[in-house]
C-alpha atoms as a PDB file:
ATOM      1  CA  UNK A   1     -99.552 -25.653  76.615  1.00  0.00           C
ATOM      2  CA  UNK A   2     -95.848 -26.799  75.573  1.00  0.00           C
ATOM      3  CA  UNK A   3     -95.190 -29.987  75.203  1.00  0.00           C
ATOM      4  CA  UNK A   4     -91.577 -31.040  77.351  1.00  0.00           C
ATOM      5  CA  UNK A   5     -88.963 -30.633  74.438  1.00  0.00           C
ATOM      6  CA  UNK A   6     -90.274 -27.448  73.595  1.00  0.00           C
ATOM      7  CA  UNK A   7     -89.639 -25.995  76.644  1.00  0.00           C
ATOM      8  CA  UNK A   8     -85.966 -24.404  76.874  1.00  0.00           C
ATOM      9  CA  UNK A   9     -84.122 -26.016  79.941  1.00  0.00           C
ATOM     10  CA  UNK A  10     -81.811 -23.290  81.887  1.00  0.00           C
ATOM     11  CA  UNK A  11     -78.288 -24.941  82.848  1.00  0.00           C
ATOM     12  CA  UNK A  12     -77.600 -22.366  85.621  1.00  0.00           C
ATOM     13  CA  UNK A  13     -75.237 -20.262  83.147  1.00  0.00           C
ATOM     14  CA  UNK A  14     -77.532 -18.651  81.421  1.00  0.00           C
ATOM     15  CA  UNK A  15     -77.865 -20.989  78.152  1.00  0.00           C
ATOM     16  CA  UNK A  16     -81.022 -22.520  77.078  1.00  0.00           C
ATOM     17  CA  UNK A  17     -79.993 -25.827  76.609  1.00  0.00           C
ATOM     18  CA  UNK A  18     -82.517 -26.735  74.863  1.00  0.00           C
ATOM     19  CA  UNK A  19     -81.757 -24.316  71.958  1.00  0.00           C
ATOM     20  CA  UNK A  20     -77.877 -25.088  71.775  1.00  0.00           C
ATOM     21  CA  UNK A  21     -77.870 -28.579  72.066  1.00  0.00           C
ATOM     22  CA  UNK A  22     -81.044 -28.871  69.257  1.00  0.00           C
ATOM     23  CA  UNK A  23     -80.203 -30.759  65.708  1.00  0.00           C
ATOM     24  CA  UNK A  24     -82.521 -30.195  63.473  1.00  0.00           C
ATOM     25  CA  UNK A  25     -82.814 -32.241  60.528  1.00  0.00           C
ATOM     26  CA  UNK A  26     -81.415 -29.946  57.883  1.00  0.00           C
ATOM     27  CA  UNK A  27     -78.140 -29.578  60.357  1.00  0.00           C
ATOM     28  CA  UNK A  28     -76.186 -32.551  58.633  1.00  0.00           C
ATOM     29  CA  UNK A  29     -72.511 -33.130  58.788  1.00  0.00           C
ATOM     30  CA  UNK A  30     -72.092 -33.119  54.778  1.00  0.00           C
ATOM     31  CA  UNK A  31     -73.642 -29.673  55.262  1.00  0.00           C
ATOM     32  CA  UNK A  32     -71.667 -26.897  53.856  1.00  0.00           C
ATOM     33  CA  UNK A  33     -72.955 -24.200  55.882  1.00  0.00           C
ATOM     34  CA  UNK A  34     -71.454 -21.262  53.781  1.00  0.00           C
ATOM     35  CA  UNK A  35     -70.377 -20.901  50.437  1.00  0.00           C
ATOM     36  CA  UNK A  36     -67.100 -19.104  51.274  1.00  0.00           C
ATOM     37  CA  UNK A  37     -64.140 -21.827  51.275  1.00  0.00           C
ATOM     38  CA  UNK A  38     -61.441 -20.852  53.390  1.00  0.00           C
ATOM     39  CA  UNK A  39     -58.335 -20.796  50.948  1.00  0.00           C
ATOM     40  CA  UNK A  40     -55.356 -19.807  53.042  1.00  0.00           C
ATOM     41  CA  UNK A  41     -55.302 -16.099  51.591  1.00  0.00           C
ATOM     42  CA  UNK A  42     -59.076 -15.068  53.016  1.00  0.00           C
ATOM     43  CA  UNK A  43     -59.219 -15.874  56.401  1.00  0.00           C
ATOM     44  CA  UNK A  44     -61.411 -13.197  57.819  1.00  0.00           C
ATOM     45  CA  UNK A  45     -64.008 -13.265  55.096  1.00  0.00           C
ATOM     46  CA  UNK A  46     -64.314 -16.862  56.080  1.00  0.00           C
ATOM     47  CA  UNK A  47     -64.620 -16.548  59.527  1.00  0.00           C
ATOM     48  CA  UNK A  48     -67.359 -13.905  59.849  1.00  0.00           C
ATOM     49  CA  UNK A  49     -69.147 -15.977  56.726  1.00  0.00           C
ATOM     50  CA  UNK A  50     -69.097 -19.172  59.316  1.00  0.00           C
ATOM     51  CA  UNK A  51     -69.736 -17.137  62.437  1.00  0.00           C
ATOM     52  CA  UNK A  52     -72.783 -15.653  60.474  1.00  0.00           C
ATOM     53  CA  UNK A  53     -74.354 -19.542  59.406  1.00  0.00           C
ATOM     54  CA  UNK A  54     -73.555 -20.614  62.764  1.00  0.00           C
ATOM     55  CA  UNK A  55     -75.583 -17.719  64.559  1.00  0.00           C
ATOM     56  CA  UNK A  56     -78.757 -19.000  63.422  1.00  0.00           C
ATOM     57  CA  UNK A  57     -78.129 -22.493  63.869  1.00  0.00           C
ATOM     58  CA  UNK A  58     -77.482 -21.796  67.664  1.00  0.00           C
ATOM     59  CA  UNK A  59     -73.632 -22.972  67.549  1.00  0.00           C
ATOM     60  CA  UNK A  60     -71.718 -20.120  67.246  1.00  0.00           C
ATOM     61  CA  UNK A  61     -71.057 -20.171  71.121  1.00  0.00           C
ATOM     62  CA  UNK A  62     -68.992 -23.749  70.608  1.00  0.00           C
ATOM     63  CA  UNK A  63     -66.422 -21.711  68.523  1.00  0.00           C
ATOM     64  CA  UNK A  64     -66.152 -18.805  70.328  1.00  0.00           C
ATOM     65  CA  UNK A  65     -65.790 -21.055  73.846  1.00  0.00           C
ATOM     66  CA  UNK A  66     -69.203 -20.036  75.544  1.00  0.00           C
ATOM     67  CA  UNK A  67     -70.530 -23.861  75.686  1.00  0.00           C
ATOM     68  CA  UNK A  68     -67.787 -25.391  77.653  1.00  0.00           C
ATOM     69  CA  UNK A  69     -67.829 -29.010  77.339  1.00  0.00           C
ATOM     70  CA  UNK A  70     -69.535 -30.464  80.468  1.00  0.00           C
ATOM     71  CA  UNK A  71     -67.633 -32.552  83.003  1.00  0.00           C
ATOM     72  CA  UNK A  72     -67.752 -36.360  82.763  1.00  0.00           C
ATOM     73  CA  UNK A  73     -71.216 -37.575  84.040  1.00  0.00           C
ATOM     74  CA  UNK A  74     -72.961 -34.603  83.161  1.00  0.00           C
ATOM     75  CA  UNK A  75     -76.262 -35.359  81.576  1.00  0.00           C
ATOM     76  CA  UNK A  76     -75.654 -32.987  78.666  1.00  0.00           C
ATOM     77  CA  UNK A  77     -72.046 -34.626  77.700  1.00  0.00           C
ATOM     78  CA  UNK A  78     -73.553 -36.212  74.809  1.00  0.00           C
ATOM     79  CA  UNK A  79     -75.817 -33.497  73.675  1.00  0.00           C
ATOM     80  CA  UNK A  80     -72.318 -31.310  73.605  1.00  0.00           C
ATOM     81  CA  UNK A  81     -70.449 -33.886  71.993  1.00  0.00           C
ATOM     82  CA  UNK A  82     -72.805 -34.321  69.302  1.00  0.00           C
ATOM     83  CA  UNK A  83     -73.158 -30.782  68.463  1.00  0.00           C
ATOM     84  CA  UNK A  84     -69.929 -29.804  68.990  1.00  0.00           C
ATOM     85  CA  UNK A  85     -68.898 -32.615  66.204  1.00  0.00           C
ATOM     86  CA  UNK A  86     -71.756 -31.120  64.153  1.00  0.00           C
ATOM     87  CA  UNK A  87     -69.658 -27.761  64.253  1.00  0.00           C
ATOM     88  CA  UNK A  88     -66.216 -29.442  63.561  1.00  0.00           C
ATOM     89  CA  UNK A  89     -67.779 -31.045  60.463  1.00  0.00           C
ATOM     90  CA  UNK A  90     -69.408 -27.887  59.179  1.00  0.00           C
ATOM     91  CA  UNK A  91     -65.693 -26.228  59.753  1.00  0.00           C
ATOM     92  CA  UNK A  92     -64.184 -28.679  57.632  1.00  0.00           C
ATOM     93  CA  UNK A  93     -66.536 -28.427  55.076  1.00  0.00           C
ATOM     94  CA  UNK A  94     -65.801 -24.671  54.883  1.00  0.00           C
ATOM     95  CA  UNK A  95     -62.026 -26.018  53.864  1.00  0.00           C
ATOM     96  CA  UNK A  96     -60.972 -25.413  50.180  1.00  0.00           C
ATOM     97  CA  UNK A  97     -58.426 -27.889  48.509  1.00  0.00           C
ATOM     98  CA  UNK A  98     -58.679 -31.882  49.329  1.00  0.00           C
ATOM     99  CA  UNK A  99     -57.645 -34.858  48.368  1.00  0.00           C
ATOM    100  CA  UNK A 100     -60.702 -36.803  46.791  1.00  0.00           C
ATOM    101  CA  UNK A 101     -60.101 -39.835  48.927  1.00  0.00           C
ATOM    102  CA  UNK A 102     -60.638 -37.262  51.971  1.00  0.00           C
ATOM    103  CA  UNK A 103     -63.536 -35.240  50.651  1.00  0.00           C
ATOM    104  CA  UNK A 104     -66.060 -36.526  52.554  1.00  0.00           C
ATOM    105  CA  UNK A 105     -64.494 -35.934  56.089  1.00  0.00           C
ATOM    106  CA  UNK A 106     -62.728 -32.648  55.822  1.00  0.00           C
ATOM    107  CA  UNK A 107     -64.377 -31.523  52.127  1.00  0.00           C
ATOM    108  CA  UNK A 108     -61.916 -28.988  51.673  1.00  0.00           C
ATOM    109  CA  UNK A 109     -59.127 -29.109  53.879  1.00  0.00           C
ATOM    110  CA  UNK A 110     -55.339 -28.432  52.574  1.00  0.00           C
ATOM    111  CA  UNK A 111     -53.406 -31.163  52.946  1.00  0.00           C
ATOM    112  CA  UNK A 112     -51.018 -30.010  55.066  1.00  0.00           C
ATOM    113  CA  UNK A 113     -53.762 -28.871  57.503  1.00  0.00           C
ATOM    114  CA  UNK A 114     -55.353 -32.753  57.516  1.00  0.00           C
ATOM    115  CA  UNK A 115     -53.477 -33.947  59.958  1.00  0.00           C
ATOM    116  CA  UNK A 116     -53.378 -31.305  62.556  1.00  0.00           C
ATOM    117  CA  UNK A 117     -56.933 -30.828  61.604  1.00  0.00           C
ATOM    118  CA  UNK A 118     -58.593 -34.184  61.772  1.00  0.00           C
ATOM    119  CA  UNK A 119     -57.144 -34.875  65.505  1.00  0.00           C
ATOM    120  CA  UNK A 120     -59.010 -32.036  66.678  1.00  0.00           C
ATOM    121  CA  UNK A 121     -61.179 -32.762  69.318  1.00  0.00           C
ATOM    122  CA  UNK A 122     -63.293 -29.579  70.159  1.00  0.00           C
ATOM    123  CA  UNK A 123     -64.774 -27.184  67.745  1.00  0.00           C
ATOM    124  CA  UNK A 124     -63.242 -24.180  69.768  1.00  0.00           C
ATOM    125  CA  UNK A 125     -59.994 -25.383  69.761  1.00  0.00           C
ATOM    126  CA  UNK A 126     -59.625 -26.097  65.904  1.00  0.00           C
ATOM    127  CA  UNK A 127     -61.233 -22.490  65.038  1.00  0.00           C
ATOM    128  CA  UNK A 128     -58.273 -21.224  67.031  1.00  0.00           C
ATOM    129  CA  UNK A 129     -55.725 -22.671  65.515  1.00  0.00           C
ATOM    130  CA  UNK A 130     -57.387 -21.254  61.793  1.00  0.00           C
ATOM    131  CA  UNK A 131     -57.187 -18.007  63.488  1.00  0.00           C
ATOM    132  CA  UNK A 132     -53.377 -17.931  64.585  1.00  0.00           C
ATOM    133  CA  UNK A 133     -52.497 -19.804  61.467  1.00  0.00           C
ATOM    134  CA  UNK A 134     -54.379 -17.985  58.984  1.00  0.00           C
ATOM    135  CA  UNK A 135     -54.806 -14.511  60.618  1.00  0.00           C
ATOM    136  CA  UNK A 136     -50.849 -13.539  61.054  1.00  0.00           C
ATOM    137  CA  UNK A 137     -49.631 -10.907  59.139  1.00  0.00           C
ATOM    138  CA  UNK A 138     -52.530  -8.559  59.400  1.00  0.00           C
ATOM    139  CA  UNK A 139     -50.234  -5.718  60.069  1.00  0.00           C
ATOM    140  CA  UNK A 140     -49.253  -6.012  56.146  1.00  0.00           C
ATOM    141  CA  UNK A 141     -52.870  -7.295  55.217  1.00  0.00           C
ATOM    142  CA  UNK A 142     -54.306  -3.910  57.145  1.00  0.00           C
ATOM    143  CA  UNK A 143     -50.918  -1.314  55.313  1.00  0.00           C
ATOM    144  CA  UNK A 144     -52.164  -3.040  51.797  1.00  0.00           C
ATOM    145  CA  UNK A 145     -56.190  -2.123  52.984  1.00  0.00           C
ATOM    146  CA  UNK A 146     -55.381   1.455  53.772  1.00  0.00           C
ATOM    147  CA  UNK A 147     -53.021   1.822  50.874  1.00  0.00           C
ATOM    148  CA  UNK A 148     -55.608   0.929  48.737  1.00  0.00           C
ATOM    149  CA  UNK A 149     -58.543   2.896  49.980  1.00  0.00           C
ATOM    150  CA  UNK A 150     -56.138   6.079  49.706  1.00  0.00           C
ATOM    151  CA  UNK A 151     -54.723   5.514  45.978  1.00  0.00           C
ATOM    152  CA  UNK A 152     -58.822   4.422  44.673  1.00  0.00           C
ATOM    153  CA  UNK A 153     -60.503   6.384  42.560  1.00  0.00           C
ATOM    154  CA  UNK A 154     -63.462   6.816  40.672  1.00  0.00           C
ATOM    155  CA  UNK A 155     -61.888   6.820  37.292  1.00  0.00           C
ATOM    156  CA  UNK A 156     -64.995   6.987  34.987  1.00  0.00           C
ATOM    157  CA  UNK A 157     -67.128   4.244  37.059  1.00  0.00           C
ATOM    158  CA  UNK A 158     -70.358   4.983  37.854  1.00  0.00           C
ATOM    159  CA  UNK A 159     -71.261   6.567  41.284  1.00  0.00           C
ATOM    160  CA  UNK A 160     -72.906   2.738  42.608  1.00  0.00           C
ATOM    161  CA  UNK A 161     -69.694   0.549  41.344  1.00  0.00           C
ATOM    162  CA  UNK A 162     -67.247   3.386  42.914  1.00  0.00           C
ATOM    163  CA  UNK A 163     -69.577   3.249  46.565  1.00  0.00           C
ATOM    164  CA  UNK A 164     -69.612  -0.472  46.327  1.00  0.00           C
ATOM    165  CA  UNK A 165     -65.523  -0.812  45.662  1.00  0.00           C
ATOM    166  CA  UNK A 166     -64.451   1.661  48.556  1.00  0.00           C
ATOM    167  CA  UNK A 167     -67.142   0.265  50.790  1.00  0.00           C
ATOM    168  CA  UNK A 168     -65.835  -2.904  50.757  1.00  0.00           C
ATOM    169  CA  UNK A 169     -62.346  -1.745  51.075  1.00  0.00           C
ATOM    170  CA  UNK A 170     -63.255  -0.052  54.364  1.00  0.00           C
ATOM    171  CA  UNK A 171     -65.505  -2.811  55.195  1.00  0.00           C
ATOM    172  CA  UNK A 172     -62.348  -5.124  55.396  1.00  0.00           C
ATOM    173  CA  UNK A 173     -60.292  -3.099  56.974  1.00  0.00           C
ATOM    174  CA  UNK A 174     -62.809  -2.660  60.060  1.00  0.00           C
ATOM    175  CA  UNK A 175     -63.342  -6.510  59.940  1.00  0.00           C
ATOM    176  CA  UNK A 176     -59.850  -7.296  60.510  1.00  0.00           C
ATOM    177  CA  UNK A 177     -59.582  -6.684  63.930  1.00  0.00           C
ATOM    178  CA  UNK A 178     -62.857  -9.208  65.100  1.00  0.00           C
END
């Protein structure tokens, strides 16, 4: 028999509640969820590292906008508030380059980024903002990619580092459009 909080709760949409709105206590806000700091230069490797620790943690769906925050009075509002501040702080702490004093909120964050950062309110809303900030330019970013897989060569390395280097060439390249 399963005991009420082990049972998943449907909200009408499809989503087990129970399963989004869960903390477990290894999900901490000093958590840094990935080791991949976003830098300003490697946007796209940072995003699909977060989107792949947030997958298992059930909270990928408050970035990509698929657990809408409930209305006011809705019995879930703090369950969604709670998690989706869990996800901001996990964001932050996937920020590279921070003042010391700082560290502890945003453990990572560029300084010019603080600011617009630290007033953000939902976790969707922030991780939209990275990507128009950080993701322009991939016109250039995806000319460099396919320059580069066309000019590499082998050049005496063995068969496994050759694979490895164009692989991940062409693995960028079909990244940059998610």
């Amino acid at each position: 028999m399963m005991k009420k909080e082990d049972k998943a709760e449907d909200s009408g949409k499809g989503v087990q509640t129970s399963a989004i709105f869960k903390i477990r206590a290894s999900d901490s806000i000093g958590l840094q969820i990935t080791s991949c700091l976003l830098n300003g230069d490697n946007y796209l490797t940072w995003s699909r590292a977060m989107r792949i620790a947030l997958t298992p943690k059930g909270k990928l769906g408050f970035v990509e906008g698929k657990v809408l925050k409930p209305p006011a009075g809705d019995p879930i509002l703090e369950s969604w508030e709670m998690c989706n501040s869990l996800v901001l702080a996990w964001i932050f702490n996937g920020l590279e380059n921070i003042s010391l004093v700082l560290a502890w909120i945003f453990n990572g964050l560029e300084k010019e980024l603080q600011l617009s950062a630290a007033y953000a309110t939902e976790a969707k809303a922030l991780w939209d903002d990275f990507k128009e900030i950080y993701s322009q330019g991939n016109e250039m970013r995806i000319y460099q990619l396919k320059s580069d897989i066309s000019i590499y060569r082998q050049k005496g390395k063995m068969i496994q580092r050759y694979y490895s280097g164009i692989k991940i060439l062409w693995d960028k390249l079909e990244n940059i459009s998610q």
